[in-house]
Protein backbone atom coordinates (compact mmCIF):
# COMPACT_ATOMS: atom_id res chain seq x y z
CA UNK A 1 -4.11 12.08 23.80
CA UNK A 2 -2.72 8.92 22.88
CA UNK A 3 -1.61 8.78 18.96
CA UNK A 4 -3.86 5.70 17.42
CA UNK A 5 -5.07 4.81 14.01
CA UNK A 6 -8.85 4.75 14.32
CA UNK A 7 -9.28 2.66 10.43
CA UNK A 8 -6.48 1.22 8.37
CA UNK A 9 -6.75 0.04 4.81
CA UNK A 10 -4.17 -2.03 3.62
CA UNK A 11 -3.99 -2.32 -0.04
CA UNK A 12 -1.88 -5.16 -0.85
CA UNK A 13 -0.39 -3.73 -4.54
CA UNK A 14 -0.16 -0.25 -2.62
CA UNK A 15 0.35 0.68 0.78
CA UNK A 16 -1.68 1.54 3.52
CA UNK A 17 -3.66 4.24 4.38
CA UNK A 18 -4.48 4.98 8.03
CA UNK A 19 -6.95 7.73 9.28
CA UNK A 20 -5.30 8.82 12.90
CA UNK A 21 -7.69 9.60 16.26
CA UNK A 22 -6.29 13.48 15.33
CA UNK A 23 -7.99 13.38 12.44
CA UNK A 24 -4.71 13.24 10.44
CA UNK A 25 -4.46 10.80 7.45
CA UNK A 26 -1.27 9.11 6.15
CA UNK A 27 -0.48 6.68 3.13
CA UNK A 28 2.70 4.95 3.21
CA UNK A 29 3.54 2.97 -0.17
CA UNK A 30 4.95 -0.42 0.03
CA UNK A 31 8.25 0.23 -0.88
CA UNK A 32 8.17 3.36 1.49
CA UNK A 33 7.17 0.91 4.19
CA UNK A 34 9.66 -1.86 3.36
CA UNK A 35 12.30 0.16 3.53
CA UNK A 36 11.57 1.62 6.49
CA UNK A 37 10.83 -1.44 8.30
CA UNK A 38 12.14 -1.00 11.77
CA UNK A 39 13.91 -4.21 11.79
CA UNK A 40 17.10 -5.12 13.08
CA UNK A 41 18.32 -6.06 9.63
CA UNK A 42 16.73 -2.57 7.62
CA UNK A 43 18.09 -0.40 10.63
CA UNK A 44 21.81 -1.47 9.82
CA UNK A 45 21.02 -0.83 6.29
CA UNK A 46 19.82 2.42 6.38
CA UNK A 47 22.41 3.76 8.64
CA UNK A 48 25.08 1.73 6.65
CA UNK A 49 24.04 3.96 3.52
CA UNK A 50 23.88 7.31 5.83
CA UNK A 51 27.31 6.17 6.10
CA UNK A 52 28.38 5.11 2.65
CA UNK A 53 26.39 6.17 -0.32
CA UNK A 54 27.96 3.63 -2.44
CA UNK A 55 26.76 0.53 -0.24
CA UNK A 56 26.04 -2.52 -2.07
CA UNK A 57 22.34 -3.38 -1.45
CA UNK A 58 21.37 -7.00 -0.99
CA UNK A 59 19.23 -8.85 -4.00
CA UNK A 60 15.55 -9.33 -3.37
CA UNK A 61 14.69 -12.45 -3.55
CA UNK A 62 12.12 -13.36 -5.37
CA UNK A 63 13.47 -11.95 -8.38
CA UNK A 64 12.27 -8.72 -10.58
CA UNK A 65 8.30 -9.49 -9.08
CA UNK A 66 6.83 -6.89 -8.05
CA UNK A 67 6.44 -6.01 -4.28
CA UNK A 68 3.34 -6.79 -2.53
CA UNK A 69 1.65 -7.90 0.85
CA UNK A 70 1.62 -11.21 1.59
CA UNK A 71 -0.16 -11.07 4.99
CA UNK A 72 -0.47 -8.36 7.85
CA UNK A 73 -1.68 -9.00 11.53
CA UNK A 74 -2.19 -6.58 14.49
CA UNK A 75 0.28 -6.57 17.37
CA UNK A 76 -1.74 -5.80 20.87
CA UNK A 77 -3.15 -2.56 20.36
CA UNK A 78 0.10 -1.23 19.30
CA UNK A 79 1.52 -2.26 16.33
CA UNK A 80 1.04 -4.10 12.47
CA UNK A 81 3.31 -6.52 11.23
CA UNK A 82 3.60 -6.59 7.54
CA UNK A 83 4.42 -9.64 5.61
CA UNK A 84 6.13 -8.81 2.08
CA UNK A 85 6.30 -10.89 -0.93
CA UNK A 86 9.88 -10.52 -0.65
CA UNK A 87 10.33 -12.68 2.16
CA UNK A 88 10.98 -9.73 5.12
CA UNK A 89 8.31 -10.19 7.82
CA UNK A 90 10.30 -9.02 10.92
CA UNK A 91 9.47 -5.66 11.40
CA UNK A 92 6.93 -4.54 13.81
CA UNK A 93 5.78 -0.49 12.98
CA UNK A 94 4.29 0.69 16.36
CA UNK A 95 1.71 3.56 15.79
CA UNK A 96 4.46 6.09 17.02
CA UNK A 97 6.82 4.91 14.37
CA UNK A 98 4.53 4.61 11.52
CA UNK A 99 3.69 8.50 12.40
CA UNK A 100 7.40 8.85 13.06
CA UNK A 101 7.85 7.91 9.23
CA UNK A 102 5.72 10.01 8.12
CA UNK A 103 6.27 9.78 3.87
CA UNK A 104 4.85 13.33 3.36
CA UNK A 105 7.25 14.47 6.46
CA UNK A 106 10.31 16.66 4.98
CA UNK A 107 12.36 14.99 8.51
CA UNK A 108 11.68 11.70 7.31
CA UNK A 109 13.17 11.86 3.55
């Protein structure tokens, strides 16, 4: 079987919930999902850090506000693209990485 989500709900203050086609349910907070993004730019981060526990981490622009949604839109039948009040709208989370990223996962923390 094909992993899926059959419903997401995108809360834009939140995260987003989404109820699998195996009847599994995840909910990723924003800032779980942010920095996770499977971008180019979040990838190097994250294994710069793995690296080097004292890395520097960029400023968010946008100042102290906090983070939010700006927009999300559904890539084929395979992905979201999330659009953060921060600016970073590059990273596409295919089903198989969302579920790859799994927040409640032990692996993924």
């Amino acid at each position: 079987m094909e992993l899926r989500p059959e419903h997401l709900d995108l809360e834009r203050d939140r995260g987003l919930t989404v109820h699998w086609n195996d009847q599994s349910t995840t909910f990723y907070p924003l800032g779980w999902l942010r920095r996770m993004s499977p971008s180019a730019e979040q990838r190097a981060l994250r294994e710069e850090m793995a690296r080097n526990p004292l890395t520097v981490l960029p400023t968010k622009p946008g100042g102290e506000a906090p983070l939010t949604v700006v927009d999300a839109e559904l890539i084929g039948n395979y992905a979201i693209r999330i659009r953060f009040s921060d600016g970073h709208d590059t990273g596409i989370y295919s089903w198989t990485y969302l579920k790859s990223i799994d927040p409640d996962d032990p692996k993924t923390t």
